[in-house]
Protein backbone atom coordinates (compact mmCIF):
# COMPACT_ATOMS: atom_id res chain seq x y z
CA UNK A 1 13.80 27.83 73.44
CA UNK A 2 14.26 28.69 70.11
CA UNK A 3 14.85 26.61 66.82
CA UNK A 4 16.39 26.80 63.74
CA UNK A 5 16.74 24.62 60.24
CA UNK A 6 18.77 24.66 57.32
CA UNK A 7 17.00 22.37 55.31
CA UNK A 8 17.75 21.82 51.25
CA UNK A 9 15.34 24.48 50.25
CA UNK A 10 14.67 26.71 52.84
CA UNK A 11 16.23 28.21 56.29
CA UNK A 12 14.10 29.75 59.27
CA UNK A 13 15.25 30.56 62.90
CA UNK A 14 12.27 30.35 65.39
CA UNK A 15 12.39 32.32 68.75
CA UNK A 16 10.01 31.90 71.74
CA UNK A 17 9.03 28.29 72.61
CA UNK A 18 8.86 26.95 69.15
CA UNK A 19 9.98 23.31 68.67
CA UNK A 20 10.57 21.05 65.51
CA UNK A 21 8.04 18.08 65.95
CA UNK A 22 8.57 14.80 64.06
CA UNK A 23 8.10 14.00 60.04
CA UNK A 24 8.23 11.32 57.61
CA UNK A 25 8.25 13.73 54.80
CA UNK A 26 11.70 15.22 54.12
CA UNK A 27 9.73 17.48 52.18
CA UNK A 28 7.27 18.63 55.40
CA UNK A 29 8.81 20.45 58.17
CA UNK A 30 6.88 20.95 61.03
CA UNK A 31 6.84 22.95 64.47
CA UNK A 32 4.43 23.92 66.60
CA UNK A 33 4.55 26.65 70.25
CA UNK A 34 2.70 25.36 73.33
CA UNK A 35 2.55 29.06 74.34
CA UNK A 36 0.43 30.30 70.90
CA UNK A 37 -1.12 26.64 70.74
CA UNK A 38 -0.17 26.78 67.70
CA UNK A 39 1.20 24.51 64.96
CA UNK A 40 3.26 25.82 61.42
CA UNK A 41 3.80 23.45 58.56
CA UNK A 42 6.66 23.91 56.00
CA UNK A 43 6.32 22.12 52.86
CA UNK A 44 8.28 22.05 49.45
CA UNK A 45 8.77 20.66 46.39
CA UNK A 46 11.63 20.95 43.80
CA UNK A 47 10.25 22.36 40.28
CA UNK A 48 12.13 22.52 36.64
CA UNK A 49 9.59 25.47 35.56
CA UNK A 50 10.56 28.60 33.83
CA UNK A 51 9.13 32.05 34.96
CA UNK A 52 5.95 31.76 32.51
CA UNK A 53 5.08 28.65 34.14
CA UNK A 54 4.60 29.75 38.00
CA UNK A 55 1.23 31.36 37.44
CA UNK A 56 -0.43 28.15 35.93
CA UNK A 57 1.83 26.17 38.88
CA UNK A 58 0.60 28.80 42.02
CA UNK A 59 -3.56 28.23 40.32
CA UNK A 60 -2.48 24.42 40.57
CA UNK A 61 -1.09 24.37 43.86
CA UNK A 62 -4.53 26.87 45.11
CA UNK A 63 -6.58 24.14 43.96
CA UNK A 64 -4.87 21.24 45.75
CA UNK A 65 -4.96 22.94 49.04
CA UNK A 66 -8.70 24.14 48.70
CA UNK A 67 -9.41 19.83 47.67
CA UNK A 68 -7.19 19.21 50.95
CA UNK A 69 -9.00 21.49 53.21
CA UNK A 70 -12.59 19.86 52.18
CA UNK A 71 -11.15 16.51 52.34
CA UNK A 72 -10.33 17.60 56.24
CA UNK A 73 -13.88 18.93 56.48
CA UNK A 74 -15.46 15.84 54.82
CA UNK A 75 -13.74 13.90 57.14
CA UNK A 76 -14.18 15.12 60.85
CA UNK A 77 -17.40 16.13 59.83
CA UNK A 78 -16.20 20.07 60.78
CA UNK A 79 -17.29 22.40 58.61
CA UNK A 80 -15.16 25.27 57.63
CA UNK A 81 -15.27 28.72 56.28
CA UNK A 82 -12.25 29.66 53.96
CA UNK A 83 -11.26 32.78 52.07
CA UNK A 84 -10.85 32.40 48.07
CA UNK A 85 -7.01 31.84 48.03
CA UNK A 86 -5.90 35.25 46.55
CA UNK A 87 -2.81 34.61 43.56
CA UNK A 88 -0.44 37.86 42.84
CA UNK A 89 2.24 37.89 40.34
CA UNK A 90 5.70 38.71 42.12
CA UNK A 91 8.91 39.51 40.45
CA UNK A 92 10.36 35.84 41.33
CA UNK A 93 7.44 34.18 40.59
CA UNK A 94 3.59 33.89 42.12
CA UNK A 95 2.30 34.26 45.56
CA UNK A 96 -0.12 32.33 47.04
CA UNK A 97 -2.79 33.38 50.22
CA UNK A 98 -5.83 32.09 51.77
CA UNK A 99 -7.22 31.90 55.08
CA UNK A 100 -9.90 30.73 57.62
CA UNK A 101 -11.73 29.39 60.18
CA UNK A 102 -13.42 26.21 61.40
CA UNK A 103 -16.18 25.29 62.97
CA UNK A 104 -14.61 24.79 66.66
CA UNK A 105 -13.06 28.44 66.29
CA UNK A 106 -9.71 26.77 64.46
CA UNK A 107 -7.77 29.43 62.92
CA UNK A 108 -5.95 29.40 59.80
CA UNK A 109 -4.03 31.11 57.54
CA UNK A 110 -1.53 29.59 54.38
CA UNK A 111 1.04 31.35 52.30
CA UNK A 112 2.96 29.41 49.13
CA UNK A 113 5.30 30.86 47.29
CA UNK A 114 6.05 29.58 43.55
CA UNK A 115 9.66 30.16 41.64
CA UNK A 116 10.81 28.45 38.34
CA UNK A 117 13.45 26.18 41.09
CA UNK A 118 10.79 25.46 43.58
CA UNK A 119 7.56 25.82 45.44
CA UNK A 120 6.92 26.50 49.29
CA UNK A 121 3.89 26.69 51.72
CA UNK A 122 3.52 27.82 55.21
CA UNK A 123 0.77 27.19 56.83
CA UNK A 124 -0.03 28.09 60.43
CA UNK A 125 -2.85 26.72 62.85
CA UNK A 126 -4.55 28.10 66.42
CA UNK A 127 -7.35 27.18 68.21
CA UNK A 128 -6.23 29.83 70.39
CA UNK A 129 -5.10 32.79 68.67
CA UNK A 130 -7.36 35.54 66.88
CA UNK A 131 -7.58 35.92 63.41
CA UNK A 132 -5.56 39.14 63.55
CA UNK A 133 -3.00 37.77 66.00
CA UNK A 134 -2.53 34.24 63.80
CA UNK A 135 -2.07 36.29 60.55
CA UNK A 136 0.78 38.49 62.68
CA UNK A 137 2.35 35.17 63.69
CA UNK A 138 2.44 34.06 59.55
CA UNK A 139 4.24 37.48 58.71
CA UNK A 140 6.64 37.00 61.46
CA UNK A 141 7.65 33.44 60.58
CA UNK A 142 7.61 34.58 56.33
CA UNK A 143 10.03 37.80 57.19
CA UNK A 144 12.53 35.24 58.76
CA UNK A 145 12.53 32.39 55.83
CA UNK A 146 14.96 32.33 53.46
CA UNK A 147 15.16 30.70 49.93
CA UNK A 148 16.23 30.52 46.71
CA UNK A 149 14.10 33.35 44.66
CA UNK A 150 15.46 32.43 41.39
């Protein structure tokens, strides 16, 4: 069955078994595929930056999802094993990438884009998929989402 959302800052259309679960963030979208056990996570937040500003903002944003991931770790005492988030200037902005692995063979890979108007993340999950596969399933998802570049 597949999905799709409009949502104020973003649009994505979903094929195969993907469903839209429940959240109490209107900021946080969130699906996940019984068939890739698998679980993506949308998030996004407004910005009034200019174009100089989304390098410093992307660094920023790298840091509080490398402090979120150890918080996870700390927590269920898993430990995990994550690439240094990688930051590239684009022509709209900065990109953001990281990836990695847990303990119990959790997958994981994250992708955050930063404009002047806005940031996004995607981040997708598998305890099932291969590192190869899970990064395939990422590309798919970011080649279908659409949003404001300016």
């Amino acid at each position: 069955m597949a999905v799709a959302v409009d949502k104020q800052r973003f649009s994505l259309s979903l094929g195969g078994d993907w469903e839209e679960a429940p959240s109490g963030d209107p900021e946080i979208t969130r699906f996940n595929s019984r068939r890739h056990a698998a679980n993506l996570v949308i998030s996004t937040m407004g910005l009034k930056a200019t174009a100089a500003d989304t390098g410093r903002i992307a660094e920023r944003l790298a840091d509080l999802r490398m402090e979120s991931e150890k918080q996870v770790a700390a927590e269920t005492g898993i430990d995990m094993t994550i690439a240094r988030p990688r930051i590239v200037q684009q022509p709209w902005g900065h990109a953001i990438a990281y990836y990695g692995v847990d303990a119990n063979g959790r997958m994981f890979n994250f992708s955050g884009m930063v404009t002047p108007r806005q940031s996004i993340g995607v981040y997708v999950e598998s305890s099932k998929l291969s590192e190869e596969v899970l990064r395939e399933l990422l590309e798919q998802v970011l080649a279908k989402l659409k949003f404001d570049l300016t």
